[in-house]
Protein backbone atom coordinates (compact mmCIF):
# COMPACT_ATOMS: atom_id res chain seq x y z
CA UNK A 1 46.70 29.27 25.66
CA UNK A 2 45.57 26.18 23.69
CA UNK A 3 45.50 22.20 24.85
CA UNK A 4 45.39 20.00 22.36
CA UNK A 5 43.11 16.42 23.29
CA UNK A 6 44.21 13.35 21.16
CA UNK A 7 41.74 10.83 22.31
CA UNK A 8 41.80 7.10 20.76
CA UNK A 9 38.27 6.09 20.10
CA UNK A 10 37.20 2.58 20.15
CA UNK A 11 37.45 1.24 23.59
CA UNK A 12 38.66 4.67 25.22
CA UNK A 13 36.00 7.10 24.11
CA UNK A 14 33.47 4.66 22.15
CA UNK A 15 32.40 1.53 23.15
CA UNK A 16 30.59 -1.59 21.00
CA UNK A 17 28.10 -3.32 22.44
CA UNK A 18 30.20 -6.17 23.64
CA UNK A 19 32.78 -3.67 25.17
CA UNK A 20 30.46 -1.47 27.03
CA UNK A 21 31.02 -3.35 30.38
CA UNK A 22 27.69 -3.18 32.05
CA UNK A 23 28.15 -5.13 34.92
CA UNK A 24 25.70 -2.78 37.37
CA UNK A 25 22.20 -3.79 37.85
CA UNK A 26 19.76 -3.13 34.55
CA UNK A 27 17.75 -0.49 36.49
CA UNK A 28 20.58 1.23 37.37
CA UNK A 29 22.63 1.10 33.98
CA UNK A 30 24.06 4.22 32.50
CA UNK A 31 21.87 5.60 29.57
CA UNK A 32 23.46 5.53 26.16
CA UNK A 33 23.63 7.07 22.49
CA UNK A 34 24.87 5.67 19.54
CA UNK A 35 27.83 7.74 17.97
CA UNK A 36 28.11 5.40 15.13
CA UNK A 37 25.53 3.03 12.46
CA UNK A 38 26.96 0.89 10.26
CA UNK A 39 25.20 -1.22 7.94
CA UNK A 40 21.63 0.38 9.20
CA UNK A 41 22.65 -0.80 12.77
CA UNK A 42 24.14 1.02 15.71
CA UNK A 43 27.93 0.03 16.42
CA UNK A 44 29.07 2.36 18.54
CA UNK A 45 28.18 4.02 21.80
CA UNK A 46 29.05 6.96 24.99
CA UNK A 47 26.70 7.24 27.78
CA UNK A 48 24.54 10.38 27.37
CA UNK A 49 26.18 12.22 29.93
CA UNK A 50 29.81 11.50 28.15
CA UNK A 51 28.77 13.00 24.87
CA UNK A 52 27.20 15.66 26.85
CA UNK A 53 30.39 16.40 28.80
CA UNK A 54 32.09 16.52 25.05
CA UNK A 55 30.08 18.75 23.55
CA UNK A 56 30.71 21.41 26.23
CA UNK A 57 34.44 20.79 25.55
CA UNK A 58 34.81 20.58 22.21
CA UNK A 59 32.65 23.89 22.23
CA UNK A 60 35.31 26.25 23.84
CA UNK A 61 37.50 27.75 21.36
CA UNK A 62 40.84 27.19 24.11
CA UNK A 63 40.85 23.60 23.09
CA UNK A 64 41.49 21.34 20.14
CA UNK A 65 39.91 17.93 19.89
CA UNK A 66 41.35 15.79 17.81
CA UNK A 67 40.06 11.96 17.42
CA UNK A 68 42.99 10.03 17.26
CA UNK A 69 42.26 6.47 15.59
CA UNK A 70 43.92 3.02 13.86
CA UNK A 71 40.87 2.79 12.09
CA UNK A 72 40.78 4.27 8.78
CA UNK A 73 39.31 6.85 7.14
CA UNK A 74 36.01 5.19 5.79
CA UNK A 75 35.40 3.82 9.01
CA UNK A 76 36.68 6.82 11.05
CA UNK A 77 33.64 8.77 8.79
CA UNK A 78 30.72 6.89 10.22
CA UNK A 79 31.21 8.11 13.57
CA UNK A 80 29.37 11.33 14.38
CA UNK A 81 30.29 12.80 17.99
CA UNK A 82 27.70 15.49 19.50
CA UNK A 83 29.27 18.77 19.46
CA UNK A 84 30.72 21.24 16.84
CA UNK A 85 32.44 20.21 13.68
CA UNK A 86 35.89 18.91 14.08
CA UNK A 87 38.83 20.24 11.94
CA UNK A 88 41.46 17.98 12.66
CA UNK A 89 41.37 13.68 12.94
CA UNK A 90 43.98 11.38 13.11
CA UNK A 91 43.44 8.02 11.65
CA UNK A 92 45.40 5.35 10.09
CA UNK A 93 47.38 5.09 13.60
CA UNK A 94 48.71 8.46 12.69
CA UNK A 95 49.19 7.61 8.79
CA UNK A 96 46.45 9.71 7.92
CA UNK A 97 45.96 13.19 9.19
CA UNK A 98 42.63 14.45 8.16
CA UNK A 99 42.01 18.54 7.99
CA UNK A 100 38.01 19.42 7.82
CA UNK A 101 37.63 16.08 6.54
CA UNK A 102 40.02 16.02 3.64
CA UNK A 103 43.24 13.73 3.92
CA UNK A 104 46.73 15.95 3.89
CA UNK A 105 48.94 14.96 0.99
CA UNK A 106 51.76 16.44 2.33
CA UNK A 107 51.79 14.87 5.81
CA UNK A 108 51.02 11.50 3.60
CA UNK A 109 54.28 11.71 1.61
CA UNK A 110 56.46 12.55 5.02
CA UNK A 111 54.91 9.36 6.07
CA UNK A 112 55.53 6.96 3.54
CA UNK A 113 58.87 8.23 2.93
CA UNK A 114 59.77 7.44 6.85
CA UNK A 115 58.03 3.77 5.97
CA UNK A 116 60.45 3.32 2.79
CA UNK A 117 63.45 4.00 4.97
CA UNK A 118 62.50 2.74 8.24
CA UNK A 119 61.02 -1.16 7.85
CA UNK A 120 60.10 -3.69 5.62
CA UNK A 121 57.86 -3.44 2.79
CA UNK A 122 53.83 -3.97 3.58
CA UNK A 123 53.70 -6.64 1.22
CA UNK A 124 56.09 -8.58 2.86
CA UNK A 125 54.35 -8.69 6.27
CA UNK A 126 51.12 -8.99 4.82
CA UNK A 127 52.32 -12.41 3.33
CA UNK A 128 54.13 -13.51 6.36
CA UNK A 129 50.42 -13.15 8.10
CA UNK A 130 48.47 -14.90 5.87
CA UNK A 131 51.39 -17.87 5.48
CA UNK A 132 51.36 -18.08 9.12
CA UNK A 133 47.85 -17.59 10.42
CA UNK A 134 45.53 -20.48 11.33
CA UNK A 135 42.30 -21.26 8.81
CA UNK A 136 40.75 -22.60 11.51
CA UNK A 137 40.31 -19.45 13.39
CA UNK A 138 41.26 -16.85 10.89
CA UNK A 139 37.93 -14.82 9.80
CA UNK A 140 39.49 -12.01 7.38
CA UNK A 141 43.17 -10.61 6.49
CA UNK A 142 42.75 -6.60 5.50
CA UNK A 143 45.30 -4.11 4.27
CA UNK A 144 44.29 -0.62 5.22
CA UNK A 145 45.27 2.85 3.65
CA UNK A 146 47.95 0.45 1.93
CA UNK A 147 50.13 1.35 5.10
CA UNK A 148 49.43 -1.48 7.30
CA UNK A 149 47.77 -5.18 7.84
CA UNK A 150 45.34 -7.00 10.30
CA UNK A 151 43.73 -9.90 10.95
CA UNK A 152 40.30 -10.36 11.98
CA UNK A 153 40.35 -13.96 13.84
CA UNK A 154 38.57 -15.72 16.69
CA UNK A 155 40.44 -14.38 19.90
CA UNK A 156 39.80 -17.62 21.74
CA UNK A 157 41.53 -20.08 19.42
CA UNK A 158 44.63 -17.97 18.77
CA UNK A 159 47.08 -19.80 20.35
CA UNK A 160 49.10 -17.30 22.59
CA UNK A 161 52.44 -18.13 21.84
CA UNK A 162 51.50 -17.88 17.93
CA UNK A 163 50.62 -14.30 18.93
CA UNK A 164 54.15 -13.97 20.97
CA UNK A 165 55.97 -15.63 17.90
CA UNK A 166 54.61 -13.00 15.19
CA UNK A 167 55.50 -10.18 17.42
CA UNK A 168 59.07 -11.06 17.51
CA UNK A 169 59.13 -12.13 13.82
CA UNK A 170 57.51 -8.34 13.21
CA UNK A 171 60.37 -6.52 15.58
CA UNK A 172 63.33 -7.95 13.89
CA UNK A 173 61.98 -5.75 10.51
CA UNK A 174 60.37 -3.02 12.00
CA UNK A 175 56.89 -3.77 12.93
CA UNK A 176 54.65 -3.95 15.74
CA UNK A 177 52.28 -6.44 16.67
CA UNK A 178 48.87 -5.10 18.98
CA UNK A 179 46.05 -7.41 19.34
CA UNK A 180 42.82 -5.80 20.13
CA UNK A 181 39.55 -7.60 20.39
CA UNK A 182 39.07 -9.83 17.70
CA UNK A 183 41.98 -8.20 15.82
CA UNK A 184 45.29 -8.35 15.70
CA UNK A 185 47.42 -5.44 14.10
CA UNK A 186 50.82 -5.37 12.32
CA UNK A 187 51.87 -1.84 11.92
CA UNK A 188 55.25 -0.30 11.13
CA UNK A 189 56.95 1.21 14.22
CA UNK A 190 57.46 4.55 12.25
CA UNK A 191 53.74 4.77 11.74
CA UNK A 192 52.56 6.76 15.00
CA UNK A 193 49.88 8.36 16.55
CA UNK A 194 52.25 10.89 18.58
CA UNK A 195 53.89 12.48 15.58
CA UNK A 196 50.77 13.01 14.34
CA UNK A 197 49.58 14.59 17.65
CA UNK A 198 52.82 16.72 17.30
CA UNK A 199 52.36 18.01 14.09
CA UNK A 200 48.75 18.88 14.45
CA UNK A 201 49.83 20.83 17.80
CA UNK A 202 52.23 22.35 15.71
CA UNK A 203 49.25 23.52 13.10
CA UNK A 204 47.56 24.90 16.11
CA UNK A 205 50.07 26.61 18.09
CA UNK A 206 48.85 24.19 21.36
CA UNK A 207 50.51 24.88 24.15
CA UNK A 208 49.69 21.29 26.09
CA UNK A 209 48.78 18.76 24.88
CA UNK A 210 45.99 16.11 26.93
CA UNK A 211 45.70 11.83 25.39
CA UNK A 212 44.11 9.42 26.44
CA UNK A 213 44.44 5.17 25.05
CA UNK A 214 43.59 1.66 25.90
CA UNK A 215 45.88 -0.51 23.42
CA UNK A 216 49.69 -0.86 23.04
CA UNK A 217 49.50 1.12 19.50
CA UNK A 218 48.34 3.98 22.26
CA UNK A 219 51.30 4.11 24.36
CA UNK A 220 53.74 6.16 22.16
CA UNK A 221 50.61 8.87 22.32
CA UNK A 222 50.29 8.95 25.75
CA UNK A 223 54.01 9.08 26.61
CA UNK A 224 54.03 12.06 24.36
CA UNK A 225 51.28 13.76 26.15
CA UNK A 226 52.15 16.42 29.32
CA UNK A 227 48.94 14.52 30.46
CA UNK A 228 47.68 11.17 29.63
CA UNK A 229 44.62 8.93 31.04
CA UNK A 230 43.85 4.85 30.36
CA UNK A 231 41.36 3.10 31.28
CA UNK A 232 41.67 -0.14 33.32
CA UNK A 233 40.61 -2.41 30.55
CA UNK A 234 42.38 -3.69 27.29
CA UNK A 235 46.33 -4.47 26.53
CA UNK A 236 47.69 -1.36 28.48
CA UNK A 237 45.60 -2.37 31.73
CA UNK A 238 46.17 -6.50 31.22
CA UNK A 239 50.07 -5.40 31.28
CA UNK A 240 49.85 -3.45 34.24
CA UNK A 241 51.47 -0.47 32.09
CA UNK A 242 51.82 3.04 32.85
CA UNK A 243 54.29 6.12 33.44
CA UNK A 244 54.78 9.15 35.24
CA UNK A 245 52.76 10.89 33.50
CA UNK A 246 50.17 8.49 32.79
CA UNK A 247 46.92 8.18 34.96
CA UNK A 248 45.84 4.60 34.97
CA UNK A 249 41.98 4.31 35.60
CA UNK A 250 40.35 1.53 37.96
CA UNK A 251 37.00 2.23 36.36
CA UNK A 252 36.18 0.04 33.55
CA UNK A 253 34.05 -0.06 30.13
CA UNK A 254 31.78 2.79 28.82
CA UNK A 255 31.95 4.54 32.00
CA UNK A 256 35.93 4.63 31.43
CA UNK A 257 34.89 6.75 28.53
CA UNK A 258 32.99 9.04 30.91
CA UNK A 259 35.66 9.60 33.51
CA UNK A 260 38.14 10.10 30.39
CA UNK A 261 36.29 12.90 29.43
CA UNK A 262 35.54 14.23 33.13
CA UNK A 263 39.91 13.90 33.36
CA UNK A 264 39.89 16.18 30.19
CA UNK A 265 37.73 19.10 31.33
CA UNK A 266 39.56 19.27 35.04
CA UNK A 267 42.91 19.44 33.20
CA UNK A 268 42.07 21.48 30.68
CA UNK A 269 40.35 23.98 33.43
CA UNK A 270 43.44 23.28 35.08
CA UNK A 271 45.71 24.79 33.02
CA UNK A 272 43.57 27.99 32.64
CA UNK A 273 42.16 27.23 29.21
CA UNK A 274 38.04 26.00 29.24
CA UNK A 275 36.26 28.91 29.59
CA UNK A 276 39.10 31.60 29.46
């Protein structure tokens, strides 16, 4: 038997500095390593016994881990988790299906044929965003892997009914709208992280499959999952979402990431697989 873990990264299993929620006393903080650098700085962060915990499960042969991210691939690459080499990523919000590394050209094709069919053209949406969106509190407008846009903008000043306004200006041609941070996503509804969960536990012959999500673009992943785990911070938490099969966390921040992973190994030994 083989169980499949799609975990989201930033703000599930990673956490930036401003995200990392330490609201115990100093002496008593968790300790932390930095999973990413970027730019000659650290970015990214678990505590020390969360990327300990991972190592131990990405280590068993029972279970595939498989990072499952909207970022893309150059930024995906910067992150280096403790642990053994991992064959399979996600990235792109499913777009992109990386195998040792190396983008698949045939799960690329499958996808942009579905985006063809399915919803309006990228450069269409990525006009309507930068037509609509605010100077005064717009920082950056990006395209990534040509399959979908965002805007990097100051969270405060976005008015929230501007927010509200795009989403249902993005549903009526096929898109979604996910603001996360300081960003704020438009990504086709066909583009998703679950059939890219599905076809990788396909590859692998998994036989359950474990996810785990803070953000809206998360949900369809989680709702695929026989198991799924958020963390009671970011758009799923502030909505009060969840489902049946869908643990929603209390615990909050970096140590969200921790009890993520700790929910991974119990399931996983479980179901009979870590350490069979």
């Amino acid at each position: 038997m083989t169980v499949l873990i799609a975990s989201d990264l930033d703000r599930t299993l990673i956490y930036s500095a401003a995200a990392l929620g330490l609201t115990m006393p100093d002496p008593v903080a968790p300790r932390l390593l930095s999973v990413e650098v970027h730019e000659s700085k650290p970015l990214s962060y678990m505590t020390e016994t969360a990327a300990e915990l991972l190592a131990q499960l990405t280590a068993d042969p029972t279970v595939v881990f498989v990072p499952t991210t909207t970022r893309t691939r150059k930024q995906y690459q910067r992150i280096r988790f403790p642990g053994r080499p991992i064959p399979y990523a996600i990235c792109a919000n499913g777009g992109q299906l990386l195998v040792d590394g190396v983008p698949d050209r045939d799960w690329r094709r499958q996808v942009a044929a579905r985006l063809a069919e399915e919803c309006a053209p990228l450069a269409e949406v990525h006009a309507h965003l930068l037509a609509v969106a605010d100077p005064a509190w717009l920082r950056k407008a990006r395209l990534a892997e040509d399959l979908f846009a965002y805007l990097v903008v100051e969270r405060a000043e976005v008015p929230e009914e501007w927010v509200k306004s795009l989403a249902r200006w993005a549903e009526e041609r096929g898109w979604t709208v996910s603001l996360q941070g300081r960003k704020i996503y438009a990504v086709p509804k066909p583009l998703t992280k679950s059939s890219a969960m599905r076809e990788v536990a396909r590859r692998t012959g998994a036989t359950a499959t474990l996810a785990a999500g803070d953000s809206l673009l998360d949900a369809d992943l989680l709702l695929a999952a026989d198991a799924a785990w958020r963390p009671g911070h970011g758009e799923l938490a502030d909505a009060g979402w969840t489902a049946p099969a869908v643990t929603a966390l209390a615990t909050a921040g970096v140590l969200a990431g921790e009890e993520i992973v700790r929910a991974f190994i119990r399931e996983a030994e479980r179901l009979g697989t870590l350490g069979a």
